[in-house]
N, C-alpha and C. Protein backbone atom coordinates (compact mmCIF):
# COMPACT_ATOMS: atom_id res chain seq x y z
N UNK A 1 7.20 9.95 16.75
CA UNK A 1 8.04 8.78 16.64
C UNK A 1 7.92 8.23 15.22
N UNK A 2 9.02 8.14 14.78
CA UNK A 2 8.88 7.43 13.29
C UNK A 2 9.38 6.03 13.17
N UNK A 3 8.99 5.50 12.41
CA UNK A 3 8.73 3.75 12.67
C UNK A 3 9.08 3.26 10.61
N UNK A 4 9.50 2.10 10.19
CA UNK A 4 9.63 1.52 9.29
C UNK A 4 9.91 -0.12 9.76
N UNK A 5 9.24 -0.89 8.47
CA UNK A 5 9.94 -2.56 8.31
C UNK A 5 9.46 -2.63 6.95
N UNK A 6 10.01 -3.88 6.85
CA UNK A 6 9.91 -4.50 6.03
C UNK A 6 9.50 -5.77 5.90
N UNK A 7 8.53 -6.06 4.98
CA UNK A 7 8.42 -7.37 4.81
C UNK A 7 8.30 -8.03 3.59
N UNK A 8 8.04 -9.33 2.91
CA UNK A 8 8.05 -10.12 2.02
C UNK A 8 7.00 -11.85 2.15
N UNK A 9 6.38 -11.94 1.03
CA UNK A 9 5.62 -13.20 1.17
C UNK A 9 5.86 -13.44 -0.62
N UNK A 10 6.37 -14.89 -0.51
CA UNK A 10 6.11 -15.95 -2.10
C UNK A 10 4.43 -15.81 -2.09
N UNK A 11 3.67 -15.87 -2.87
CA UNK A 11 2.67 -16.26 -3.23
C UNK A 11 2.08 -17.21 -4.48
N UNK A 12 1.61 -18.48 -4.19
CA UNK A 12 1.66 -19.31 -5.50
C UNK A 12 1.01 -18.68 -6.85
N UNK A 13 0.92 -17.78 -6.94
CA UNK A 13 0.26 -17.29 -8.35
C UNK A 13 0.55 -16.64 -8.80
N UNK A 14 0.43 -16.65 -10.54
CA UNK A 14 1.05 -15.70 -10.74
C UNK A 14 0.93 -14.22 -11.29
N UNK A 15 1.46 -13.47 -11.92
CA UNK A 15 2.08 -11.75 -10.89
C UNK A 15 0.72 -11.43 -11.57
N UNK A 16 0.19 -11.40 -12.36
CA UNK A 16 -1.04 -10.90 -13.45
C UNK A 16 -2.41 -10.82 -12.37
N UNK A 17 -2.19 -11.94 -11.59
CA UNK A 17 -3.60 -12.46 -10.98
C UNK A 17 -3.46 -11.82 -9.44
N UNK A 18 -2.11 -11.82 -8.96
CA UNK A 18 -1.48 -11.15 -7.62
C UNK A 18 -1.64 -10.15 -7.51
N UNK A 19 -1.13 -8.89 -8.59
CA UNK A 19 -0.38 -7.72 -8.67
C UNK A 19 -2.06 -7.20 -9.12
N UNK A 20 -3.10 -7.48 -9.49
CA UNK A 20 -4.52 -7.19 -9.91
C UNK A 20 -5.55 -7.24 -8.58
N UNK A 21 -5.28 -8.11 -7.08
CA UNK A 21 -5.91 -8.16 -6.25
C UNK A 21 -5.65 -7.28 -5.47
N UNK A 22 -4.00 -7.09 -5.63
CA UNK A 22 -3.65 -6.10 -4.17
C UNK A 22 -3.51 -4.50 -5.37
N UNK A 23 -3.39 -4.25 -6.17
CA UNK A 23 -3.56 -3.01 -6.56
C UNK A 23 -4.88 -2.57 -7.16
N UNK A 24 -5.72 -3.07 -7.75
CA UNK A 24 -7.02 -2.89 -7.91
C UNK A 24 -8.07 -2.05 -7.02
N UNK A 25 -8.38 -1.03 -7.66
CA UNK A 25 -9.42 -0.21 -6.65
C UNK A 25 -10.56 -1.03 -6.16
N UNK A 26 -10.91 -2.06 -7.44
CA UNK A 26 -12.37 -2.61 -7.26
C UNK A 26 -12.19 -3.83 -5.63
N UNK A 27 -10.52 -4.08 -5.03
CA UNK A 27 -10.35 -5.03 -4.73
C UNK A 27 -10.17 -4.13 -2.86
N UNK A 28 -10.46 -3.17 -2.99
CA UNK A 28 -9.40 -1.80 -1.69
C UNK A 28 -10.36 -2.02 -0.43
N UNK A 29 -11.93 -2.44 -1.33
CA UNK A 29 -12.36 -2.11 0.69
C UNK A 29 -12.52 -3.60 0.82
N UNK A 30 -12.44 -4.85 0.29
CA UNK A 30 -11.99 -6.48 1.30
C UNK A 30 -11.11 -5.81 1.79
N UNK A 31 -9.66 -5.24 1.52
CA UNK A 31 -8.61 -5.50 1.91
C UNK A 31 -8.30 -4.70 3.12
N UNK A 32 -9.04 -3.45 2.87
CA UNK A 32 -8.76 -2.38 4.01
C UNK A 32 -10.09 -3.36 5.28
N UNK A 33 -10.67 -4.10 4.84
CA UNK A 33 -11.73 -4.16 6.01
C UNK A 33 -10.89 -5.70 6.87
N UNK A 34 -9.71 -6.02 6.33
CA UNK A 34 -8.79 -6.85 7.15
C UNK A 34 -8.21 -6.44 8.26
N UNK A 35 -8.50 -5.18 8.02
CA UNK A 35 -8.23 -4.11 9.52
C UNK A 35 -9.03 -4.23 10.25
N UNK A 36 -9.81 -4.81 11.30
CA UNK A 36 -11.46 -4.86 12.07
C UNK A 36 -11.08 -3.46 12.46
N UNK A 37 -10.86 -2.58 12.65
CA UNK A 37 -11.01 -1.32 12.77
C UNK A 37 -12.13 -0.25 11.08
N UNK A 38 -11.84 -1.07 10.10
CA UNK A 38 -12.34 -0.30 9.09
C UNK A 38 -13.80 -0.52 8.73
N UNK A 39 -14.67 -0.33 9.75
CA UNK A 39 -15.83 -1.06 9.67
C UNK A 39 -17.49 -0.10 8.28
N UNK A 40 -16.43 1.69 8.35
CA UNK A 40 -17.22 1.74 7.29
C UNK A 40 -16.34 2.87 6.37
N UNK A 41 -16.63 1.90 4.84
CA UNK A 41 -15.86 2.29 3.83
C UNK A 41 -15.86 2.94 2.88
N UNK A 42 -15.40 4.12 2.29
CA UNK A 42 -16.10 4.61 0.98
C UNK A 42 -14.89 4.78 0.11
N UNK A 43 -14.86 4.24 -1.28
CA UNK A 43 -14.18 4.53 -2.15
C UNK A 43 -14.30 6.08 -3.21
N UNK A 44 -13.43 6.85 -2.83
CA UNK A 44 -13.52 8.13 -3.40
C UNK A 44 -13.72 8.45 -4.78
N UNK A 45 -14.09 9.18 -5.52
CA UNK A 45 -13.87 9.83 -6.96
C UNK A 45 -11.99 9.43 -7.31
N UNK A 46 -11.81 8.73 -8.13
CA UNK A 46 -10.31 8.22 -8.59
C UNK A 46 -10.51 9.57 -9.83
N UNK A 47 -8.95 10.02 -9.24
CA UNK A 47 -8.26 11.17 -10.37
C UNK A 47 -6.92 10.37 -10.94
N UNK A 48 -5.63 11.05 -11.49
CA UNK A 48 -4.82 11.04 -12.04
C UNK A 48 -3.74 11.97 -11.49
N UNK A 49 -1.69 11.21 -11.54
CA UNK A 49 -1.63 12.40 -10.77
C UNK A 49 -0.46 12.37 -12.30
N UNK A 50 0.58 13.35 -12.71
CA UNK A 50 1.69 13.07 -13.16
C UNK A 50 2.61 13.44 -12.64
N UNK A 51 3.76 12.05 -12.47
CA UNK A 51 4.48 12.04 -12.17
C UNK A 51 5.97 12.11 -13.19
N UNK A 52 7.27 11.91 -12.76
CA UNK A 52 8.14 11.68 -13.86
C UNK A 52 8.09 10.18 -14.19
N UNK A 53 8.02 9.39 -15.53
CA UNK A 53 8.39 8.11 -16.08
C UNK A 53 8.49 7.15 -14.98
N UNK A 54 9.95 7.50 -14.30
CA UNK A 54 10.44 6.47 -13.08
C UNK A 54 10.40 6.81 -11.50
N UNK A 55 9.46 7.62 -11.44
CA UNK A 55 9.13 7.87 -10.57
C UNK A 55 8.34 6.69 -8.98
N UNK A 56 8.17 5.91 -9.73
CA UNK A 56 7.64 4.83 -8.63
C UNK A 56 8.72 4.06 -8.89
N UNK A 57 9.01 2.87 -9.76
CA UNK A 57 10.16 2.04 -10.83
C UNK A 57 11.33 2.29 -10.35
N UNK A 58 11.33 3.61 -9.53
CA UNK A 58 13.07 4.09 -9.25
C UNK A 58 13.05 3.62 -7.61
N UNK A 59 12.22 3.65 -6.59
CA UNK A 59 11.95 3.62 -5.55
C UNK A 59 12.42 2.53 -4.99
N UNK A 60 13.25 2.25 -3.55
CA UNK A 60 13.65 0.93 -3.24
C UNK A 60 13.38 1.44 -1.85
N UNK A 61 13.43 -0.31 -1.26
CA UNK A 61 12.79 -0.71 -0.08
C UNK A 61 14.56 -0.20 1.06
N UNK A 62 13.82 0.45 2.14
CA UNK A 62 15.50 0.13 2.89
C UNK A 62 14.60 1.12 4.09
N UNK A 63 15.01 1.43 4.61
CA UNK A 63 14.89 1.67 6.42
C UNK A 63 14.54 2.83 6.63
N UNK A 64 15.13 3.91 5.72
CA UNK A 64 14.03 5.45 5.56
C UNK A 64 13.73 5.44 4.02
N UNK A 65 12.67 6.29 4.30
CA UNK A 65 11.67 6.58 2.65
C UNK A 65 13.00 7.77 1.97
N UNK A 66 12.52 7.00 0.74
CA UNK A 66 13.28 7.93 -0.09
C UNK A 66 13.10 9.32 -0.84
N UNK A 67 13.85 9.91 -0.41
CA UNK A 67 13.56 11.69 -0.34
C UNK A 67 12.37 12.20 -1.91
N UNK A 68 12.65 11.41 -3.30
CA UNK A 68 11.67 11.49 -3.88
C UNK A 68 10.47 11.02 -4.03
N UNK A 69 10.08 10.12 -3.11
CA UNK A 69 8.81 9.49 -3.11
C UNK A 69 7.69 10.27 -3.25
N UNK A 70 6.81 9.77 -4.22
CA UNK A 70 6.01 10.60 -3.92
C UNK A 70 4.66 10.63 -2.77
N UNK A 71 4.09 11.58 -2.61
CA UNK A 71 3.05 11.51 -1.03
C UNK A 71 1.60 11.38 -2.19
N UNK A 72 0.90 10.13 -2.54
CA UNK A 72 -0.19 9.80 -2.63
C UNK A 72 -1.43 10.64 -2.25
N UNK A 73 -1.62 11.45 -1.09
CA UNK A 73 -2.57 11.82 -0.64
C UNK A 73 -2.33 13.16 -0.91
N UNK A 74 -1.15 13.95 -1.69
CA UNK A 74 -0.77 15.45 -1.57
C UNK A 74 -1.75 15.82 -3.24
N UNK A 75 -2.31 16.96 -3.39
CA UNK A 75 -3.31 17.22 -4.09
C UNK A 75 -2.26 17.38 -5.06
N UNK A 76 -1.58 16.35 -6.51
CA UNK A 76 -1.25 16.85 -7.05
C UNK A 76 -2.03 16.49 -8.30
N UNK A 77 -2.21 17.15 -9.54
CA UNK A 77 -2.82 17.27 -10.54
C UNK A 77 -1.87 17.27 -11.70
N UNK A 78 -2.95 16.88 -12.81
CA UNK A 78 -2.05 17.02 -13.87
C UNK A 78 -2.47 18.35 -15.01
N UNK A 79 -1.91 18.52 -15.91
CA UNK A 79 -2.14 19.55 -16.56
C UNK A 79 -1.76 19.22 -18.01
N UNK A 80 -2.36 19.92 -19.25
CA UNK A 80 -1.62 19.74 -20.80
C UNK A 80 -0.74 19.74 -21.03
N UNK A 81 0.13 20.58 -20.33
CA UNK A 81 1.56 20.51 -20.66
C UNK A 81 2.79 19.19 -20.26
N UNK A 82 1.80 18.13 -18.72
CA UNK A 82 2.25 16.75 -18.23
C UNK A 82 2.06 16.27 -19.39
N UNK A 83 1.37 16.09 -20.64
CA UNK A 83 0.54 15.10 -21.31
C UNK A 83 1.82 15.32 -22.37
N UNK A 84 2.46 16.64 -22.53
CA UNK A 84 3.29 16.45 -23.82
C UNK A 84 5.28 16.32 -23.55
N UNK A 85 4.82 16.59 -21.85
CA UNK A 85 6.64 16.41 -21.54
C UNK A 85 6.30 15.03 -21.82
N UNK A 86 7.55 14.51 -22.49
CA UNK A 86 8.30 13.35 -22.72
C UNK A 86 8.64 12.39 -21.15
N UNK A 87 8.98 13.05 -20.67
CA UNK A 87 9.92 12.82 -19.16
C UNK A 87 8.48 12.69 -17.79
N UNK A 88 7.38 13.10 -18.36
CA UNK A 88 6.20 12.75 -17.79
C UNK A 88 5.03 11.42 -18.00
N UNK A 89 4.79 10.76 -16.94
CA UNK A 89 3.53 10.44 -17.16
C UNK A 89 2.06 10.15 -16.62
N UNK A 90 0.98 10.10 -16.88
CA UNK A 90 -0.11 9.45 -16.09
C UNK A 90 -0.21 8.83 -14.98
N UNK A 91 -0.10 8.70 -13.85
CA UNK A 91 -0.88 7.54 -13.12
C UNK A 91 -2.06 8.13 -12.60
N UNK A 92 -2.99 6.64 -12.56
CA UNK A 92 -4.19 6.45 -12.04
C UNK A 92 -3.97 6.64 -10.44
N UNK A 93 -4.88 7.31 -9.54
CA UNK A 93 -4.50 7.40 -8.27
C UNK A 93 -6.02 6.99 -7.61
N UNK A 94 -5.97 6.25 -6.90
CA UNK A 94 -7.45 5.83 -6.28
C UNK A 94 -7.27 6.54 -4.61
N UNK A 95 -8.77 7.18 -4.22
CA UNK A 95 -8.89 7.87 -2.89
C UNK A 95 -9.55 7.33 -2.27
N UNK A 96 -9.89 6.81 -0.71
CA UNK A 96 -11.04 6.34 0.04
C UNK A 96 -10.59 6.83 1.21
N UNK A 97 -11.34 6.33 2.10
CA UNK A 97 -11.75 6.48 3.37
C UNK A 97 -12.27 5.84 4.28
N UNK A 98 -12.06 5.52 5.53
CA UNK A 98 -12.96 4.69 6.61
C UNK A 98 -13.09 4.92 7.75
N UNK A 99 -13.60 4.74 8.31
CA UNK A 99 -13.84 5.38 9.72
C UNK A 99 -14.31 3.41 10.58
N UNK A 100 -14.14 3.66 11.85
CA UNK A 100 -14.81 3.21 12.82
C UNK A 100 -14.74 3.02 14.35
N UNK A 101 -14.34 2.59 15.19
CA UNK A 101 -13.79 2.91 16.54
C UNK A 101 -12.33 1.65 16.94
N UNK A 102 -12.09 2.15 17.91
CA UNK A 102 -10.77 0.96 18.15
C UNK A 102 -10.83 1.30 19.66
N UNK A 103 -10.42 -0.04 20.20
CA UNK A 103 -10.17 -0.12 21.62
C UNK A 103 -8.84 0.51 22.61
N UNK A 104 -8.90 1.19 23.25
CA UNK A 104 -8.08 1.43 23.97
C UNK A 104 -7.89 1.19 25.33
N UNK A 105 -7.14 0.95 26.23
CA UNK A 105 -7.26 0.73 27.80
C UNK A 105 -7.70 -0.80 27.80
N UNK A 106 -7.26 -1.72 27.10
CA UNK A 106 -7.60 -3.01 27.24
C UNK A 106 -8.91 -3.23 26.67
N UNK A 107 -9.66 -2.61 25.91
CA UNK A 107 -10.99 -2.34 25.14
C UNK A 107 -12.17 -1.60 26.70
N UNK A 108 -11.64 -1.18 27.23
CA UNK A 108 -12.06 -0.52 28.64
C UNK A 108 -13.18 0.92 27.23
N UNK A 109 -12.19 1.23 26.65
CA UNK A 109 -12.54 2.56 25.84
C UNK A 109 -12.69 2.27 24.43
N UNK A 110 -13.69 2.28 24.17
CA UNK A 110 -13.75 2.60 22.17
C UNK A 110 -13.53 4.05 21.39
N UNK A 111 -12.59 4.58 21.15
CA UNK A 111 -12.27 5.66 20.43
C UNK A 111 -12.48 5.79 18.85
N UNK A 112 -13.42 6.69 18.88
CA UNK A 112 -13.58 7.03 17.00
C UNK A 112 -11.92 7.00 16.53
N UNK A 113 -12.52 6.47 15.19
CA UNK A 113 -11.12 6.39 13.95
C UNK A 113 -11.77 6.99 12.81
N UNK A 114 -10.90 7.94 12.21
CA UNK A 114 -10.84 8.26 10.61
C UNK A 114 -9.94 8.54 10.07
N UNK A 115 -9.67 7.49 8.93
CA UNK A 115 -9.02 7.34 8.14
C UNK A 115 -8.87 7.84 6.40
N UNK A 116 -8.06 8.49 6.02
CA UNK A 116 -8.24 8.96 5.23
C UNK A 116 -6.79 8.18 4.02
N UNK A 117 -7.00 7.84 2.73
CA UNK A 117 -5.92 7.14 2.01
C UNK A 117 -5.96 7.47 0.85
N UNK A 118 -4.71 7.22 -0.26
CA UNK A 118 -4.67 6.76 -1.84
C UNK A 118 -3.89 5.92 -2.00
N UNK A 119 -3.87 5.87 -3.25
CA UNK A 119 -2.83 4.90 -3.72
C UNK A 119 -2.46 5.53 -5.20
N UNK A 120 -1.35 5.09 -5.64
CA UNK A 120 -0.81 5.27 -6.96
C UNK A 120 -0.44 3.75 -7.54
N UNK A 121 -0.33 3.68 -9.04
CA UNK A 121 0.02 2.17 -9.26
C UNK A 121 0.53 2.62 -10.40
N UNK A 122 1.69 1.52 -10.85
CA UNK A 122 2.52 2.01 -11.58
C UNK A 122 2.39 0.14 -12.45
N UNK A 123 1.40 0.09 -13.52
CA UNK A 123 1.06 -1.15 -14.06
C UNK A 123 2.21 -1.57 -14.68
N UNK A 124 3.24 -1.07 -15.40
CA UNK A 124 4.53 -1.09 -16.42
C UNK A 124 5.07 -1.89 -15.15
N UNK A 125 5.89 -1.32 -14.07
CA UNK A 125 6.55 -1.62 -13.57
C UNK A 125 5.99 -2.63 -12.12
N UNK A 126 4.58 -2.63 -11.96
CA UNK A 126 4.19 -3.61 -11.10
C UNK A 126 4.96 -2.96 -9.42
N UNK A 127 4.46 -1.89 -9.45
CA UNK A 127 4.86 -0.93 -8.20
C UNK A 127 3.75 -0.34 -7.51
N UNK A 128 3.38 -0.62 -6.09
CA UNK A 128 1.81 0.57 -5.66
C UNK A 128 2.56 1.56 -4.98
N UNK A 129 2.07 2.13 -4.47
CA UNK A 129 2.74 3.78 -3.30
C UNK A 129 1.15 3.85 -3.09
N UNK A 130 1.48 3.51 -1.47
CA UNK A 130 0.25 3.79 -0.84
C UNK A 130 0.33 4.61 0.38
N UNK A 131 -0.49 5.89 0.62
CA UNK A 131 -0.26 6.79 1.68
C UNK A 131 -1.30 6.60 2.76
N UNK A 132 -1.51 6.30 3.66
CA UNK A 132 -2.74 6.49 4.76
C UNK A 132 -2.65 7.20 6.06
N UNK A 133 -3.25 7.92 6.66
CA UNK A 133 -3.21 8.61 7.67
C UNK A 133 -4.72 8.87 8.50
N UNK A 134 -3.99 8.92 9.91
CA UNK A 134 -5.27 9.50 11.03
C UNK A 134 -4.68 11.03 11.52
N UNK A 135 -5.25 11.86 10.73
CA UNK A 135 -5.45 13.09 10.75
C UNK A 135 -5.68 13.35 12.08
N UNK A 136 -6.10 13.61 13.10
CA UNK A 136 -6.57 13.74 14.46
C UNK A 136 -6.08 13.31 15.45
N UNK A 137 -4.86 12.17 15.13
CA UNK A 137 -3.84 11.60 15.99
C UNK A 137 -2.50 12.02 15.64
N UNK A 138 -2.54 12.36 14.33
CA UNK A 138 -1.26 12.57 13.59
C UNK A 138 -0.45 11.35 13.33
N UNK A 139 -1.10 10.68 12.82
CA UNK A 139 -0.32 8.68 12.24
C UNK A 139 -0.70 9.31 11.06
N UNK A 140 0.53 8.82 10.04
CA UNK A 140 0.48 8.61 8.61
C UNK A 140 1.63 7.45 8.43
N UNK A 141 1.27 7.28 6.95
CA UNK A 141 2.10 5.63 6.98
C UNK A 141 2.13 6.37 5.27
N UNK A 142 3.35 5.17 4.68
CA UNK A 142 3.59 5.10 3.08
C UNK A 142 4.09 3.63 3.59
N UNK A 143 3.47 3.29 2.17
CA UNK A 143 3.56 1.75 1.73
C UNK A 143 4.18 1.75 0.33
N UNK A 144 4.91 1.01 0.47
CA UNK A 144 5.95 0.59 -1.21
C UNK A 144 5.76 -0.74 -1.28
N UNK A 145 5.57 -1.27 -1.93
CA UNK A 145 4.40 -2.76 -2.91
C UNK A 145 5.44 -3.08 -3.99
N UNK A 146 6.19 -3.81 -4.03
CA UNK A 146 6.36 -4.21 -5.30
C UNK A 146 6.47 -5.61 -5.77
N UNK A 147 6.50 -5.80 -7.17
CA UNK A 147 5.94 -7.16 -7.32
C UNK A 147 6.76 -7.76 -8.44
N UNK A 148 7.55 -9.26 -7.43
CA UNK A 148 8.24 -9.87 -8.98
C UNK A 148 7.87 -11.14 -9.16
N UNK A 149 8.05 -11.36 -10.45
CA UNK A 149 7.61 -13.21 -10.88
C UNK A 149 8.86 -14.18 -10.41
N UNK A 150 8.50 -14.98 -9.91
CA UNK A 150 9.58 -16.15 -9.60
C UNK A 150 9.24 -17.82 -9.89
N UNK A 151 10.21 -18.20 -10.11
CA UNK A 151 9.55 -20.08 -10.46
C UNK A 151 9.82 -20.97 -9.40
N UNK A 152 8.85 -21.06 -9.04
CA UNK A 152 8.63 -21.44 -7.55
C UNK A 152 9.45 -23.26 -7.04
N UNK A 153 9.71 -23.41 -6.55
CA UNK A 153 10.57 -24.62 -6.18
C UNK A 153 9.96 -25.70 -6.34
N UNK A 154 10.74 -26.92 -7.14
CA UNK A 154 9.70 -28.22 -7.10
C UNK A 154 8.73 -28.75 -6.83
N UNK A 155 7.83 -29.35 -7.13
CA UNK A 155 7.00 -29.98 -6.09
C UNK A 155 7.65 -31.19 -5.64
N UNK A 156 7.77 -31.65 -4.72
CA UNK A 156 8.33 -32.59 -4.16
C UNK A 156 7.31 -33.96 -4.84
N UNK A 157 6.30 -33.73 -4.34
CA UNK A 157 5.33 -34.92 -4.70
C UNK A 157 4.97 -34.62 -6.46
N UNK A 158 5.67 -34.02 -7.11
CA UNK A 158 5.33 -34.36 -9.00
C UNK A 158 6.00 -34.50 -9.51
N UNK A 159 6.02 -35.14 -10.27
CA UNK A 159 7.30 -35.82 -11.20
C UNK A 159 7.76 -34.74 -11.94
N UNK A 160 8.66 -35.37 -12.04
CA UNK A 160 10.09 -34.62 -12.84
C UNK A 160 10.13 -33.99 -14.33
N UNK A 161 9.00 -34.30 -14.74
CA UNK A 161 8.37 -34.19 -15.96
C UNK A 161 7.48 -32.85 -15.56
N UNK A 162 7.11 -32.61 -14.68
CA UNK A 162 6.53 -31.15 -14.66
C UNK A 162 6.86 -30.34 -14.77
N UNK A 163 6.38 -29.15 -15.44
CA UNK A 163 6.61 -27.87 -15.54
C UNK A 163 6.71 -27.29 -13.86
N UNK A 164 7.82 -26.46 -14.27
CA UNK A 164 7.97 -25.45 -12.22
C UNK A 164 6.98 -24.68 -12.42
N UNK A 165 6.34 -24.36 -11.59
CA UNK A 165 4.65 -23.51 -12.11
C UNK A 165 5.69 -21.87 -11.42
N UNK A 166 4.72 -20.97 -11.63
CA UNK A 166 5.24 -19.22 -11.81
C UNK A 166 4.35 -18.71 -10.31
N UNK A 167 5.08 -18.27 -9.66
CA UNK A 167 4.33 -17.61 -8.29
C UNK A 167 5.16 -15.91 -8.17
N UNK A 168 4.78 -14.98 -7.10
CA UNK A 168 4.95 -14.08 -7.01
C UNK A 168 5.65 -13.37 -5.75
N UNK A 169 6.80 -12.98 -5.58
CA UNK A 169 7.09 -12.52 -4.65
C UNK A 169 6.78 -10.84 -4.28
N UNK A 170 6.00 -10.87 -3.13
CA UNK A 170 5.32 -9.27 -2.76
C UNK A 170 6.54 -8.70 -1.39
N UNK A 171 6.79 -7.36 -1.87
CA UNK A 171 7.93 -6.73 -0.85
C UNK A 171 7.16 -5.77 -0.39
N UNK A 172 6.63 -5.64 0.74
CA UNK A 172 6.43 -4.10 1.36
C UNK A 172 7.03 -3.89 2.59
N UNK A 173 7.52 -2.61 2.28
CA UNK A 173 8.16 -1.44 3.17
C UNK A 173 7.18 -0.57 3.76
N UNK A 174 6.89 -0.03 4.89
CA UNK A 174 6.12 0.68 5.41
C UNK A 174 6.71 1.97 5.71
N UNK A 175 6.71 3.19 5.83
CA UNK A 175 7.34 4.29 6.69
C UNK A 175 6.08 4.84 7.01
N UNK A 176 6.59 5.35 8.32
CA UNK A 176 5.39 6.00 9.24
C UNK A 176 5.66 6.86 9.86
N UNK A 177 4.83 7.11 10.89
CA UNK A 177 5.39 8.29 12.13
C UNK A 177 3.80 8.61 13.14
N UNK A 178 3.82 8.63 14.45
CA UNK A 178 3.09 8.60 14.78
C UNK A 178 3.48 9.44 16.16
N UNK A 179 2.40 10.17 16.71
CA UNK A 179 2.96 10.36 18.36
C UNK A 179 3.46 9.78 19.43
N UNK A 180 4.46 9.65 19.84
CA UNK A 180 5.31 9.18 21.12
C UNK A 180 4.02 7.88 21.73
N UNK A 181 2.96 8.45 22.13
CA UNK A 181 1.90 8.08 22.96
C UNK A 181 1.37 6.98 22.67
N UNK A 182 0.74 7.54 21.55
CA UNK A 182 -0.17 6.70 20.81
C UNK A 182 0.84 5.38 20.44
N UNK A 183 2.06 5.05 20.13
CA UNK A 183 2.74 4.04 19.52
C UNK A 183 2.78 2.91 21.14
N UNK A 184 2.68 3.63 22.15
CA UNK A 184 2.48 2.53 23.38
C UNK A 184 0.96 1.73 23.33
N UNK A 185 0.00 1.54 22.61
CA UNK A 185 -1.44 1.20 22.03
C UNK A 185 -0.78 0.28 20.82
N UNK A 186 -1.67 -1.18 21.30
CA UNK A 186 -1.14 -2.31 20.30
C UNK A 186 -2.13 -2.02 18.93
N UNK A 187 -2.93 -1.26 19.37
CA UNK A 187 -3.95 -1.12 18.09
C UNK A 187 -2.57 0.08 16.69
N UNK A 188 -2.05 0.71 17.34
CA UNK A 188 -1.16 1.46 16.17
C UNK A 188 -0.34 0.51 15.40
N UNK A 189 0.56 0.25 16.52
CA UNK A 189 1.28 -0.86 15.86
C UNK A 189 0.74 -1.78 14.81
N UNK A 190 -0.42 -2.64 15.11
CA UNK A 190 -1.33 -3.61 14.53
C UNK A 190 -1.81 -2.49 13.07
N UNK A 191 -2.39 -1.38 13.18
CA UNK A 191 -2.50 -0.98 11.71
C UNK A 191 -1.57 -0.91 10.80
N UNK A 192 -0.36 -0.04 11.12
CA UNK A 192 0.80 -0.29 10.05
C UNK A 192 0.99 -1.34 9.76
N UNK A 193 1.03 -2.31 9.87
CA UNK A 193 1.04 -3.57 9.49
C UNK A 193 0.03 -4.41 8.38
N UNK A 194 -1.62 -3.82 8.88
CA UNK A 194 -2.18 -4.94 7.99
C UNK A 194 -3.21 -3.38 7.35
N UNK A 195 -2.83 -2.02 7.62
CA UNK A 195 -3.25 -1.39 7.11
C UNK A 195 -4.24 -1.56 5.48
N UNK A 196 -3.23 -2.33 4.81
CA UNK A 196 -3.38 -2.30 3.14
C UNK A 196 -3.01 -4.18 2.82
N UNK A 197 -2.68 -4.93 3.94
CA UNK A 197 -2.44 -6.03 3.44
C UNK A 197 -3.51 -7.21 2.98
């Protein structure tokens, strides 16, 4: 069964301080442990993958993933010859992992979880591509992150003389796919969702 949404949150701050919490490796296991399922975490050896220029930057949010996206978790590498195409470049790609159990049958049953993830970040354009999957159930998910500056609406209570202060609007798109079965379990549902949030 394959599954997508979408969502969006303003956030009062701005994109420098935003776009640094939720893409940051140093920032991945708070965020993954918002899952109470991710109870133990390891952040992998971070490689590099190359991609083309606009390769993340080109990517938009809508109801199926887009046929060039790239898959985060697929072993791709770079080589000397990425470093001198023009039409190529760098990204940083961060790897982890977590494991722990989740309830099933009304928490009647605790079932092992392992989780396996990356991410790509695209700093120019303020874009993540995040891949995660349970290998052993067959759930995988992609996450599209992107991040714009906006000037956030009056304050009602400050005078008119104030500066509009700068906040951040965050868009993620999810695509997934999971077994028929497993998507009747509120625990699936509930990960795509706060998987990476």
């Amino acid at each position: 069964m394959s599954f997508s949404m979408t969502h969006s949150v303003v956030l009062p701050y701005p994109i420098g301080r935003v776009f640094n919490v939720l893409s940051d490796a140093e920032h991945m296991e708070r965020l993954q442990k918002l899952t109470p399922e991710a109870q133990d975490f390891s952040l992998l050896q971070p490689d590099s993958v190359s991609l083309p220029n606009d390769a993340l930057s080109s990517l938009n949010h809508g109801y199926n993933m887009p046929e060039c996206c790239p898959r985060p978790r697929e072993s791709m590498g770079t080589s000397p010859e990425d470093t001198e195409n023009a039409n190529m470049r760098i990204f940083p790609r961060a790897r982890f992992e977590f494991s722990g159990t989740v309830p099933i049958l009304f928490g009647l049953i605790n079932r092992p979880l392992s989780v396996s993830g990356a991410q790509i970040v695209d700093e120019e354009a303020k874009v993540v591509l995040f891949e995660s999957g349970v290998a052993a159930q067959g759930i995988q998910e992609v996450k599209l992150r992107t991040f714009h500056e906006i000037l956030l609406p009056d304050n009602p209570n400050g005078g008119s003389g104030e500066p509009r202060k700068l906040g951040t609007e965050v868009k993620e798109t999810i695509w997934g796919s999971c077994p028929f079965l497993l998507s009747r379990y509120p625990f699936y549902s509930d990960f795509s969702l706060q998987g990476s949030d």
